[in-house]
Protein backbone atom coordinates (compact mmCIF):
# COMPACT_ATOMS: atom_id res chain seq x y z
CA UNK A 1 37.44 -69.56 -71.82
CA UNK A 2 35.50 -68.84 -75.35
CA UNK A 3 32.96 -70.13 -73.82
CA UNK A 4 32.45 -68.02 -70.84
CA UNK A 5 33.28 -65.03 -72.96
CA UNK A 6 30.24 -66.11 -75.06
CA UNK A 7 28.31 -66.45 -71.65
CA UNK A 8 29.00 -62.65 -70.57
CA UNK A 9 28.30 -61.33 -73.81
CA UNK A 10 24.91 -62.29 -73.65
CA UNK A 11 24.44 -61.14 -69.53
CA UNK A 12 21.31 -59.39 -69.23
CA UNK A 13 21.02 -55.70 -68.58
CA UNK A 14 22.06 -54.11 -66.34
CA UNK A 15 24.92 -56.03 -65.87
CA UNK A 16 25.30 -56.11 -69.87
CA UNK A 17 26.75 -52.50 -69.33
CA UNK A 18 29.43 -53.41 -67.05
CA UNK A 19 32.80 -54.21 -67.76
CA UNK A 20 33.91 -57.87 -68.52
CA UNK A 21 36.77 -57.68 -66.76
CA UNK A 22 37.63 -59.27 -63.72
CA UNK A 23 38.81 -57.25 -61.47
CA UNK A 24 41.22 -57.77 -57.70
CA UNK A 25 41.20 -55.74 -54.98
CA UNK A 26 43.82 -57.26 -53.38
CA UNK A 27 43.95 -56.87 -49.27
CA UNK A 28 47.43 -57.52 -48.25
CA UNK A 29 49.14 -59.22 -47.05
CA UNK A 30 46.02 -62.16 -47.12
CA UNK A 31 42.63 -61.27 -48.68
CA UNK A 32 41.45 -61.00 -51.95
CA UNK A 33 37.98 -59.45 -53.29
CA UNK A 34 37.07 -60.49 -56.76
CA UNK A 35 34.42 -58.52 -59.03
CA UNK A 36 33.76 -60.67 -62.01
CA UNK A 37 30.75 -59.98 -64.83
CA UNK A 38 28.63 -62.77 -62.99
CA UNK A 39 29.79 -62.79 -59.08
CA UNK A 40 31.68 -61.31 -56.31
CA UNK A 41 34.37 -63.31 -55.01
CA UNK A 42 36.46 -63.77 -51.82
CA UNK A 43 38.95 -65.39 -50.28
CA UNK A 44 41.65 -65.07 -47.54
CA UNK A 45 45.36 -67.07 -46.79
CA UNK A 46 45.10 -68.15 -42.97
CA UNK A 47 48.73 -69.08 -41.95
CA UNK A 48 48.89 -72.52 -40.37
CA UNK A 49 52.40 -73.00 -39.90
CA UNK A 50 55.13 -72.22 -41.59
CA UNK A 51 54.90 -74.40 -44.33
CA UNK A 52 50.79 -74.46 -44.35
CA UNK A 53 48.05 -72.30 -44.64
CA UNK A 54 44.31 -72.38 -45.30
CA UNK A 55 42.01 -70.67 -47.32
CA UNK A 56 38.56 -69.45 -46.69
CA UNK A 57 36.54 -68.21 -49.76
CA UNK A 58 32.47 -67.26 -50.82
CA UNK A 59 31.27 -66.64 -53.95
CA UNK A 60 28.07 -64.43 -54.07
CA UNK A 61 25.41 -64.43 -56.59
CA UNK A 62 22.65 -62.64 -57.31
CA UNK A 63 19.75 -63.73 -56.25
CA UNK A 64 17.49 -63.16 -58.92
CA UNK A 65 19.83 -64.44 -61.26
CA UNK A 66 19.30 -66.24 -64.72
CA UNK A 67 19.95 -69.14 -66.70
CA UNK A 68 22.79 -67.34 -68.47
CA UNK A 69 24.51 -65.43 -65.74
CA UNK A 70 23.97 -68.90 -63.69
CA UNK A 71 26.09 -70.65 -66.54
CA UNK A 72 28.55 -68.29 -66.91
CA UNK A 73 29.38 -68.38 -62.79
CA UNK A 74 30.02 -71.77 -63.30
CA UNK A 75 32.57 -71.12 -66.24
CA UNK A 76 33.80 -68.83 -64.19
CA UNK A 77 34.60 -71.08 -60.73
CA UNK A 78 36.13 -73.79 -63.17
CA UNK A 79 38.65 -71.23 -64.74
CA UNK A 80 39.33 -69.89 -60.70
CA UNK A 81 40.07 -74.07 -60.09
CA UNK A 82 42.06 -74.16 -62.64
CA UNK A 83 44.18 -70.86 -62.06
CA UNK A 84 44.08 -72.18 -58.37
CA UNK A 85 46.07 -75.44 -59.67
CA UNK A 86 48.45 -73.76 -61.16
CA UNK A 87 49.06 -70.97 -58.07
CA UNK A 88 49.78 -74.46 -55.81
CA UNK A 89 52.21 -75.32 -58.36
CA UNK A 90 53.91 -72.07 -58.53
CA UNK A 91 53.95 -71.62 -55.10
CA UNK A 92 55.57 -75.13 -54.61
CA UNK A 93 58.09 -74.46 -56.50
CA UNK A 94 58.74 -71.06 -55.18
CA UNK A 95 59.22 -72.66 -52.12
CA UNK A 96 61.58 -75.30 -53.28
CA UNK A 97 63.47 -72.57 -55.32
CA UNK A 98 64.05 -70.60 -52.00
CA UNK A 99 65.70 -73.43 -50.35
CA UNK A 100 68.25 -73.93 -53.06
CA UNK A 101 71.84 -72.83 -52.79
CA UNK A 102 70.79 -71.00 -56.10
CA UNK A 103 68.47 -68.65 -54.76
CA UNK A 104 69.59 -65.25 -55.10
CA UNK A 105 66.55 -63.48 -53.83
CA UNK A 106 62.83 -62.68 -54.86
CA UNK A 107 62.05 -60.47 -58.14
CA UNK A 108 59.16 -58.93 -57.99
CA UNK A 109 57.60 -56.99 -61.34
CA UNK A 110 56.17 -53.84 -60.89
CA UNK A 111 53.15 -55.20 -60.93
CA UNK A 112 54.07 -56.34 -57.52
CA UNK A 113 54.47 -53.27 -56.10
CA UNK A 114 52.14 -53.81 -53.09
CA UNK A 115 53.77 -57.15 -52.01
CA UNK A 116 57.43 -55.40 -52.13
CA UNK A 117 56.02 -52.22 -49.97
CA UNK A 118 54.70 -55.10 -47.83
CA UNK A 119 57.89 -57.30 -47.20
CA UNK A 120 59.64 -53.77 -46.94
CA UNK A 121 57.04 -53.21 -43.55
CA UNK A 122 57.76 -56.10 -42.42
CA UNK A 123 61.62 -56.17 -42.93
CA UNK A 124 60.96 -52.94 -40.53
CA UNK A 125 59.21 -54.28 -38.19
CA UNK A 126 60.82 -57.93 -37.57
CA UNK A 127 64.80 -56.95 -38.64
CA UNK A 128 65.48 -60.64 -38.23
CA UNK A 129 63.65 -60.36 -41.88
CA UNK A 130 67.06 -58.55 -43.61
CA UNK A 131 69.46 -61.32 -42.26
CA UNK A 132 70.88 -63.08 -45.56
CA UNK A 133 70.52 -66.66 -43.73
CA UNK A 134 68.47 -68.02 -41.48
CA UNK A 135 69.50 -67.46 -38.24
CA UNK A 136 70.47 -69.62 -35.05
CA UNK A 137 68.61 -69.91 -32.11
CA UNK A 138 71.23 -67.61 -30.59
CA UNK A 139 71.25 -65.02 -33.09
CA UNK A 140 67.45 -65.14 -32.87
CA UNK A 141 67.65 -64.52 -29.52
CA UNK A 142 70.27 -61.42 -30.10
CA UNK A 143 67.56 -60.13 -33.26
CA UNK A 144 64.71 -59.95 -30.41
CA UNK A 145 66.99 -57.97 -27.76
CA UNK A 146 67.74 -54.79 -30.16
């Protein structure tokens, strides 16, 4: 990370000026747009089933990039591996966390506030969403007909 910071210190004008931040714009409920000091980054969460999904992602360059900026974009795509790592992780055990007789419901921060107005739109839409267990085929049935 010290590294990389070193790296976008010394970016060349004009993208000296900018920020060096990176910065989401985060697409919900699946896409992601990443502006970081040396690239633009993408990616988007395909559903597969319900316990898979895929991901699609591009990182763009410039074309007329240097030696320097070239560096730090490769900094950069080893930190996003290694967040990425970590994310599985997390999301694994989120997963097994929900399936436990402990589970008492998700917390989101604040920070969050775009995936709670989300699962609120969706708890509209599909009311099967509010039940407090999963329900049986029958009651499934009964959750379609209202």
């Amino acid at each position: 990370m010290k590294l990389y910071r070193k790296m976008v210190e010394q970016l060349p004008e004009p993208w000296a000026s900018l920020p060096k931040a990176w910065v989401y714009l985060f697409i919900f409920p699946n896409q992601v747009i990443g502006l970081y000091p040396d690239s633009v980054m993408f990616y988007q969460d395909i559903p597969v089933t319900v316990n898979e999904s895929r991901q699609r992602y591009a990182v763009y360059a410039r074309p007329d990039e240097d030696r320097i900026t070239r560096a730090a974009r490769k900094l950069s795509s080893r930190i996003d591996q290694i967040t990425g790592v970590e994310d599985m992780q997390l999301i694994e055990w989120t997963y097994e966390a929900m399936r436990s007789s402990a589970f008492d419901g998700i917390l989101l921060s604040e920070l969050e506030a775009g995936v709670g107005q989300y699962h609120n739109r969706l708890k509209s839409m599909f009311p099967v969403m509010k039940a407090a267990d999963e329900p049986s085929s029958n009651e499934l049935a009964r959750y379609h007909q209202d």
